[in-house]
C-alpha atoms as a PDB file:
ATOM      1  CA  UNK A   1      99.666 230.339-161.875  1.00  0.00           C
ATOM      2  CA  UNK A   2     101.199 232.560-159.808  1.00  0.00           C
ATOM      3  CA  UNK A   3      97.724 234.382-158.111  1.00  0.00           C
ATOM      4  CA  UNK A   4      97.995 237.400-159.747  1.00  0.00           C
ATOM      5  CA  UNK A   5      94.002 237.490-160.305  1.00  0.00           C
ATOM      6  CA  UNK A   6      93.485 236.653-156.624  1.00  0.00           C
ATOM      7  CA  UNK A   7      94.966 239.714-155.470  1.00  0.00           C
ATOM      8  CA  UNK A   8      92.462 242.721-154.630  1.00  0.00           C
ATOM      9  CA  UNK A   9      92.835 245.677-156.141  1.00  0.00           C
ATOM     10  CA  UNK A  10      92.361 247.215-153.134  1.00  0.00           C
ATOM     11  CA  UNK A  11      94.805 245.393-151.408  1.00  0.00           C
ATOM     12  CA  UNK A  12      98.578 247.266-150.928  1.00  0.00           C
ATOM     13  CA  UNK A  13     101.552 246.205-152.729  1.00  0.00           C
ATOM     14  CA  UNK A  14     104.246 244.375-151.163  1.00  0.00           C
ATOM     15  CA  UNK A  15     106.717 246.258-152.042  1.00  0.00           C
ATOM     16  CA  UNK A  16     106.880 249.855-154.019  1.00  0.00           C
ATOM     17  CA  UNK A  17     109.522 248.613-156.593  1.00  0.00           C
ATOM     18  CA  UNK A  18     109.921 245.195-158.346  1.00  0.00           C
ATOM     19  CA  UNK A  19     112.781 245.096-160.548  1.00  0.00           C
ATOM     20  CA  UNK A  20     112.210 241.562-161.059  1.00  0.00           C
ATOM     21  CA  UNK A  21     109.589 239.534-162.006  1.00  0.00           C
ATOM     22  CA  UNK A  22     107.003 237.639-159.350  1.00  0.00           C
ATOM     23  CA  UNK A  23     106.001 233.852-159.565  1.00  0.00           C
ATOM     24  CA  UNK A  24     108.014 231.985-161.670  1.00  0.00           C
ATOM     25  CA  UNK A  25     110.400 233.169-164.231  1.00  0.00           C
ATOM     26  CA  UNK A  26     109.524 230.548-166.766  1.00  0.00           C
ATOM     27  CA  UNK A  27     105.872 232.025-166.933  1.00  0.00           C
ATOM     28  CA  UNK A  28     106.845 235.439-166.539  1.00  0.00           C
ATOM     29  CA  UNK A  29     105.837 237.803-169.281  1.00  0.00           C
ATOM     30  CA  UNK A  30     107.652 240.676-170.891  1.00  0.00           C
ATOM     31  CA  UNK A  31     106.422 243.493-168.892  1.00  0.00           C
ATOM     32  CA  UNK A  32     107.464 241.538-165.852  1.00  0.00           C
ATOM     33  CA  UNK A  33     111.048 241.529-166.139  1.00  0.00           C
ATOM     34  CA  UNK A  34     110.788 245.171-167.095  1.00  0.00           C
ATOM     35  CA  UNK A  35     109.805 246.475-163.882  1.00  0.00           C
ATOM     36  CA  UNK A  36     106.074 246.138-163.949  1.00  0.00           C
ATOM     37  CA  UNK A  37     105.762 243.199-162.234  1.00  0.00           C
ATOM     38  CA  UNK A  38     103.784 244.704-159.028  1.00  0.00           C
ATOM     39  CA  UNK A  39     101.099 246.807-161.439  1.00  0.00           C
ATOM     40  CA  UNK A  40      97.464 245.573-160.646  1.00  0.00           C
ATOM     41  CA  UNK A  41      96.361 246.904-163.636  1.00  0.00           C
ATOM     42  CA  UNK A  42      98.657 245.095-166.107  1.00  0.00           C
ATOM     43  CA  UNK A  43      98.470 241.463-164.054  1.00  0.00           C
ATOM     44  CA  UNK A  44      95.370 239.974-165.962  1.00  0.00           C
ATOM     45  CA  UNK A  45      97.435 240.046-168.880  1.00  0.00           C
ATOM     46  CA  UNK A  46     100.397 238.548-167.911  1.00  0.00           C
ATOM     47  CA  UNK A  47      98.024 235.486-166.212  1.00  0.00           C
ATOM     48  CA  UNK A  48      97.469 235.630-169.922  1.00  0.00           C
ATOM     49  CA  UNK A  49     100.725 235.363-170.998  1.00  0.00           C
ATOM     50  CA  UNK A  50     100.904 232.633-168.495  1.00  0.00           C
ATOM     51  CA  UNK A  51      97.966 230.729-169.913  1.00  0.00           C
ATOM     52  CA  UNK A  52      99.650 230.625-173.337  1.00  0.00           C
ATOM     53  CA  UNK A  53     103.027 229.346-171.773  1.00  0.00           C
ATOM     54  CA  UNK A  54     100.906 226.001-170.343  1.00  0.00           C
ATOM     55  CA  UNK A  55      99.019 225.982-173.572  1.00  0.00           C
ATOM     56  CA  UNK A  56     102.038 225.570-175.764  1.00  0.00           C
ATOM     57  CA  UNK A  57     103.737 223.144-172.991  1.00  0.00           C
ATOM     58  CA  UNK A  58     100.479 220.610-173.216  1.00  0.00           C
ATOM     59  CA  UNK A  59     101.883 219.864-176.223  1.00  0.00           C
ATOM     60  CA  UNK A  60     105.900 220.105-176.450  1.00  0.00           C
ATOM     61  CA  UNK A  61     108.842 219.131-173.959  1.00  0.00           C
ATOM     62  CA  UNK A  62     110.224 222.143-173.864  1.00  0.00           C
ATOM     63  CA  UNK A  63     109.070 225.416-171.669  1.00  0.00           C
ATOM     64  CA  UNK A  64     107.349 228.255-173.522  1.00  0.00           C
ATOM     65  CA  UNK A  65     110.093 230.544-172.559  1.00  0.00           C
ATOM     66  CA  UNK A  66     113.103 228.462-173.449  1.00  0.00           C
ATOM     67  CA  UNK A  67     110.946 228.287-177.016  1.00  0.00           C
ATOM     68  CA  UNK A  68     110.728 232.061-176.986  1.00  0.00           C
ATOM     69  CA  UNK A  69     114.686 232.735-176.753  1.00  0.00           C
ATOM     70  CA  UNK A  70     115.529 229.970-179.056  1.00  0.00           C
ATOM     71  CA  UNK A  71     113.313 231.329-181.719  1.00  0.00           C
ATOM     72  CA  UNK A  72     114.291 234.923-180.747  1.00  0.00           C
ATOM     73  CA  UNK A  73     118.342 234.971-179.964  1.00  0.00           C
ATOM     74  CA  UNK A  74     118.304 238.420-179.361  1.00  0.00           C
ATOM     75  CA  UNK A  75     115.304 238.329-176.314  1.00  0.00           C
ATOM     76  CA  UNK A  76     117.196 239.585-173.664  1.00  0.00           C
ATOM     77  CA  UNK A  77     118.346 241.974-175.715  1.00  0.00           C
ATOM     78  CA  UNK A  78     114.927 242.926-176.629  1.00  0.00           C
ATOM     79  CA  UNK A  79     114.275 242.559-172.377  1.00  0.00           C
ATOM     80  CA  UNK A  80     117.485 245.017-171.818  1.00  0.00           C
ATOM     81  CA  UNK A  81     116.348 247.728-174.427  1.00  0.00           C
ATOM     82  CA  UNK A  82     112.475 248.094-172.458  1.00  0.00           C
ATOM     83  CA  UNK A  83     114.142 248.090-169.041  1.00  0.00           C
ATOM     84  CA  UNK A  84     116.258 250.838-170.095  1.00  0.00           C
ATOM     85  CA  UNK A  85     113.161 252.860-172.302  1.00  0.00           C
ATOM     86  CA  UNK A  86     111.429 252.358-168.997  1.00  0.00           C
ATOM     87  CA  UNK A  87     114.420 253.321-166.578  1.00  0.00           C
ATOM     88  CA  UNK A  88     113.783 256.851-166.507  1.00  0.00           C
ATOM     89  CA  UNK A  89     110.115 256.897-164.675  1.00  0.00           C
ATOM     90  CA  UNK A  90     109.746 256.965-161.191  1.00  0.00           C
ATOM     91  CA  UNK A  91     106.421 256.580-161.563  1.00  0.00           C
ATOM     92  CA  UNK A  92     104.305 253.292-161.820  1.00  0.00           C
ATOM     93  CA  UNK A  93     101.807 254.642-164.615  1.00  0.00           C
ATOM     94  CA  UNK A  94     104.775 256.833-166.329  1.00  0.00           C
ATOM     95  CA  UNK A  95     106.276 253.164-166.703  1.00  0.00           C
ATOM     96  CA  UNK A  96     103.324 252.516-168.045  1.00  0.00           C
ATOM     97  CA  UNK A  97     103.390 255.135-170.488  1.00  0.00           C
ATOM     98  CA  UNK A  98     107.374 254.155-171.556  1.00  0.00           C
ATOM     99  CA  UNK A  99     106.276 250.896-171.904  1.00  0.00           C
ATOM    100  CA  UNK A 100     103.978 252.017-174.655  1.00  0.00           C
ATOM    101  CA  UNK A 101     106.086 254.259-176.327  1.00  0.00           C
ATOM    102  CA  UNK A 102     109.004 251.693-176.419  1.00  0.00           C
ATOM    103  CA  UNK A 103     107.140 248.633-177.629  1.00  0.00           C
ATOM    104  CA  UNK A 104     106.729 248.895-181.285  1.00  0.00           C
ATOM    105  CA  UNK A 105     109.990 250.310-181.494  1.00  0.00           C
ATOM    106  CA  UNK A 106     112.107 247.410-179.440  1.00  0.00           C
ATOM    107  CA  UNK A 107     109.794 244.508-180.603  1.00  0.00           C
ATOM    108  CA  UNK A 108     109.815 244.640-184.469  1.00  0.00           C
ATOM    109  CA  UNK A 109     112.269 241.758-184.483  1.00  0.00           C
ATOM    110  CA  UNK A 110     110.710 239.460-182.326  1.00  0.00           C
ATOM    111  CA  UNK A 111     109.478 236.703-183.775  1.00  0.00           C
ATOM    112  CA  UNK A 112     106.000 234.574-182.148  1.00  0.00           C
ATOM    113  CA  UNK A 113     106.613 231.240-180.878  1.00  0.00           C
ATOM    114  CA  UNK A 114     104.250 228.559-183.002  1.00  0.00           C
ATOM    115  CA  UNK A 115     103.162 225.436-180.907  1.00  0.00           C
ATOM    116  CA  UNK A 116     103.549 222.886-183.997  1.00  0.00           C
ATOM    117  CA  UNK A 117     107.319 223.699-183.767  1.00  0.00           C
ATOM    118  CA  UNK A 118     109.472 220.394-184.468  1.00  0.00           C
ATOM    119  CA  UNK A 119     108.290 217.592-181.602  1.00  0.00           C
ATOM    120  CA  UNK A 120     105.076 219.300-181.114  1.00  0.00           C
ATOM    121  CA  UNK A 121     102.289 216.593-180.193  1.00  0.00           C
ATOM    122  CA  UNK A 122      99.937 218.755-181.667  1.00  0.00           C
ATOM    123  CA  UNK A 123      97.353 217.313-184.032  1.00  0.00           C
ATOM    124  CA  UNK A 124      98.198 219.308-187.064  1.00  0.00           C
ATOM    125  CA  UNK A 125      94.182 219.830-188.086  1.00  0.00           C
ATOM    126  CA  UNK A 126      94.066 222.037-185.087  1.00  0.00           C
ATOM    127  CA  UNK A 127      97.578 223.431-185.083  1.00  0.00           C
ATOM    128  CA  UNK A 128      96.336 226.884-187.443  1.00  0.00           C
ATOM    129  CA  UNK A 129      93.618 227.200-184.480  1.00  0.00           C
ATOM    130  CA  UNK A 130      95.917 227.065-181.452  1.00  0.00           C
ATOM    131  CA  UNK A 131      98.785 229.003-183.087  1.00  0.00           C
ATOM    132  CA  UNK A 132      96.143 231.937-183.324  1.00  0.00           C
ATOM    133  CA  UNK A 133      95.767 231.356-179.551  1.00  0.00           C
ATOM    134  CA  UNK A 134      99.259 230.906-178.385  1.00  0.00           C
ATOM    135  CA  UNK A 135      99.953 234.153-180.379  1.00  0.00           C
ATOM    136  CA  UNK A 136      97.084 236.160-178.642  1.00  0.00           C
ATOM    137  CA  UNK A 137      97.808 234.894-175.094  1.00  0.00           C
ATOM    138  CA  UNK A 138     101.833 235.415-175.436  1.00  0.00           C
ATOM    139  CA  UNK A 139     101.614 238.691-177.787  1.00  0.00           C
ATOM    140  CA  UNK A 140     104.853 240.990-176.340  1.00  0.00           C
ATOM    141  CA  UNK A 141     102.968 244.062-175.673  1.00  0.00           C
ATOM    142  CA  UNK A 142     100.272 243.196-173.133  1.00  0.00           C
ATOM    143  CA  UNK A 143      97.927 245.549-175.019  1.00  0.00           C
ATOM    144  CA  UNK A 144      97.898 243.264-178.187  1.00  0.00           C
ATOM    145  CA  UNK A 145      96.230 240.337-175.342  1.00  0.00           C
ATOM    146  CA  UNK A 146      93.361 239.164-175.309  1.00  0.00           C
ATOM    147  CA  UNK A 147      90.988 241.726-173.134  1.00  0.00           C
ATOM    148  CA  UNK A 148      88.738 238.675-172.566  1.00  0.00           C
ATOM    149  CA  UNK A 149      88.878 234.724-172.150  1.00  0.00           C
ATOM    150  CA  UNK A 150      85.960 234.264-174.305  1.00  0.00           C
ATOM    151  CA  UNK A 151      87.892 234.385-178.033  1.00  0.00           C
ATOM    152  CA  UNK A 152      89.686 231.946-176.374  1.00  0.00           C
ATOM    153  CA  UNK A 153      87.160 229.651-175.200  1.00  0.00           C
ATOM    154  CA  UNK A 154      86.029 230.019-179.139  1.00  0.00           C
ATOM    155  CA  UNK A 155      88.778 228.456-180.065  1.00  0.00           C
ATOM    156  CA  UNK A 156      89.521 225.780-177.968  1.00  0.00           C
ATOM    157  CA  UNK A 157      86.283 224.764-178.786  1.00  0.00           C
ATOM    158  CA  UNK A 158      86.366 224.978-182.553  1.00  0.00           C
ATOM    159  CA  UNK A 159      89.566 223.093-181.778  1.00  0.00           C
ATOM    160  CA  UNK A 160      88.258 220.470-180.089  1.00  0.00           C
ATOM    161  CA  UNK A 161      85.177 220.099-182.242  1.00  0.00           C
ATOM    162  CA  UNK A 162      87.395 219.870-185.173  1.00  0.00           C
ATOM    163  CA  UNK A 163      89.262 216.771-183.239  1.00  0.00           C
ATOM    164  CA  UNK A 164      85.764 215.139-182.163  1.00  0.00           C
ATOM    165  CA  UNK A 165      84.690 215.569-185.928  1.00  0.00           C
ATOM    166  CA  UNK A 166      87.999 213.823-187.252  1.00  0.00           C
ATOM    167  CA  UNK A 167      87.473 210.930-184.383  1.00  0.00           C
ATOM    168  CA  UNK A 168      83.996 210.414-186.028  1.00  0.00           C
ATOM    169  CA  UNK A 169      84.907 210.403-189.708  1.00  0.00           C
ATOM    170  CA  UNK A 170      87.955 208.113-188.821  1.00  0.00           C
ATOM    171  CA  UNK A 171      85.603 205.401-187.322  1.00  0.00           C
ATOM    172  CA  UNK A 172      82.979 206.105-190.165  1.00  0.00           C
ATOM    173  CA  UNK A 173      85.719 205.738-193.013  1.00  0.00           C
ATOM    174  CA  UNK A 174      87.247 202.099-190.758  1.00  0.00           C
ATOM    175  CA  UNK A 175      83.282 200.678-190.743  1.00  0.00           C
ATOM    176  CA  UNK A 176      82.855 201.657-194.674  1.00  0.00           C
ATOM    177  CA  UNK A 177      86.075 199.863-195.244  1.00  0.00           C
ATOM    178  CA  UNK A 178      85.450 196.714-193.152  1.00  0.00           C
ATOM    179  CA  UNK A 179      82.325 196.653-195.600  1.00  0.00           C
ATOM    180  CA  UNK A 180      83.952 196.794-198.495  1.00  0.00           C
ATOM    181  CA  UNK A 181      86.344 194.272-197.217  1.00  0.00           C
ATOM    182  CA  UNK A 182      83.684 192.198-196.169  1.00  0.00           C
ATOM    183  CA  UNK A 183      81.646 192.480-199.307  1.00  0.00           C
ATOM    184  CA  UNK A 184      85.070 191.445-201.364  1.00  0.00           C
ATOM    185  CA  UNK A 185      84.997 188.366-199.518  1.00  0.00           C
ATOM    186  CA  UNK A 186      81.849 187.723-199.972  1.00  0.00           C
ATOM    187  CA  UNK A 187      82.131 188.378-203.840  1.00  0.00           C
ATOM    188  CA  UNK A 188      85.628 185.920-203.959  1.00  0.00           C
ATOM    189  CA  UNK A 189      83.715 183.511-202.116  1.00  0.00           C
ATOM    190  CA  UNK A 190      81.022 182.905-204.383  1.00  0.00           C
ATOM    191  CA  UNK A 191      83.395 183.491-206.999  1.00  0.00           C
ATOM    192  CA  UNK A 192      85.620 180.149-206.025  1.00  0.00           C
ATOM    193  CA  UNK A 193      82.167 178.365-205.545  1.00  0.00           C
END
């Protein structure tokens, strides 16, 4: 999304500070606008975060983060409160550390963004399966994401079994009922003979 995992590790930072976030905004998570934007360590999770923003947008109009501060009203102030708790460090690990401390504290409020909200094209038989997702993926405090992809890949799959399964019992149930309605003919036939 915005080739965060294609950096090395190795490689040096472009810049020693980023007080804003890189890639684009819309995708950005949390700990990106709060001056950890440029922290190698931390950028598999917000690809994460990322992740869950196209997830929800597969299936409504709007953009994950214009869902986020709609549900949440108070966001940026939420965004305001960690860039200040963080502030204070000069350090890129001591942000770190801030970050940590600040979280739980700053967060309580914040409510998770569900991707059956109103307009949703979701198919509500999977909905419980990729709000667990979407939850995981876009959790505010990048230590409450998902480590690895393969819980993930669970899911989707149980999700998309779960649609294959309902394809297959909707054609099953249409055939039994084009029997019955065939049979009923049959039976009114012979009945007006």
């Amino acid at each position: 999304i915005d080739l965060g995992t294609s950096a090395l590790y190795s490689s040096q930072e472009l810049s020693p500070s980023y007080d804003r976030p890189v890639g684009a905004p819309a995708y950005s998570a949390p700990e990106a606008f709060c001056h950890l934007a440029g922290h190698r360590g931390l950028a598999p999770y917000t690809d994460k975060y990322a992740l869950g923003c196209l997830l929800f947008e597969l299936f409504n109009h709007d953009l994950f983060a214009k869902a986020v501060r709609d549900r949440n009203p108070h966001y940026e102030v939420f965004l305001a409160a960690m860039v200040i708790a963080i502030g204070g460090a000069t350090e890129l690990e001591s942000k770190v550390g801030e970050w940590k401390r600040a979280i739980k504290k700053f967060s309580a409020g914040l409510a998770p963004v569900l991707i059956d909200a109103p307009g949703s094209s979701v198919p509500p038989g999977i909905a419980p399966l990729l709000n667990s997702v979407l939850e995981a993926l876009t959790h505010v405090d990048f230590q409450r994401r998902p480590r690895s992809l393969d819980w993930v890949r669970q899911y989707l799959w149980s999700a998309i079994r779960c649609l294959q399964n309902e394809k297959m019992y909707n054609e099953r149930l249409a055939q039994a009922r084009k029997k019955r309605a065939e049979r009923e003919r049959c039976i009114q036939v012979k009945d007006e003979a």
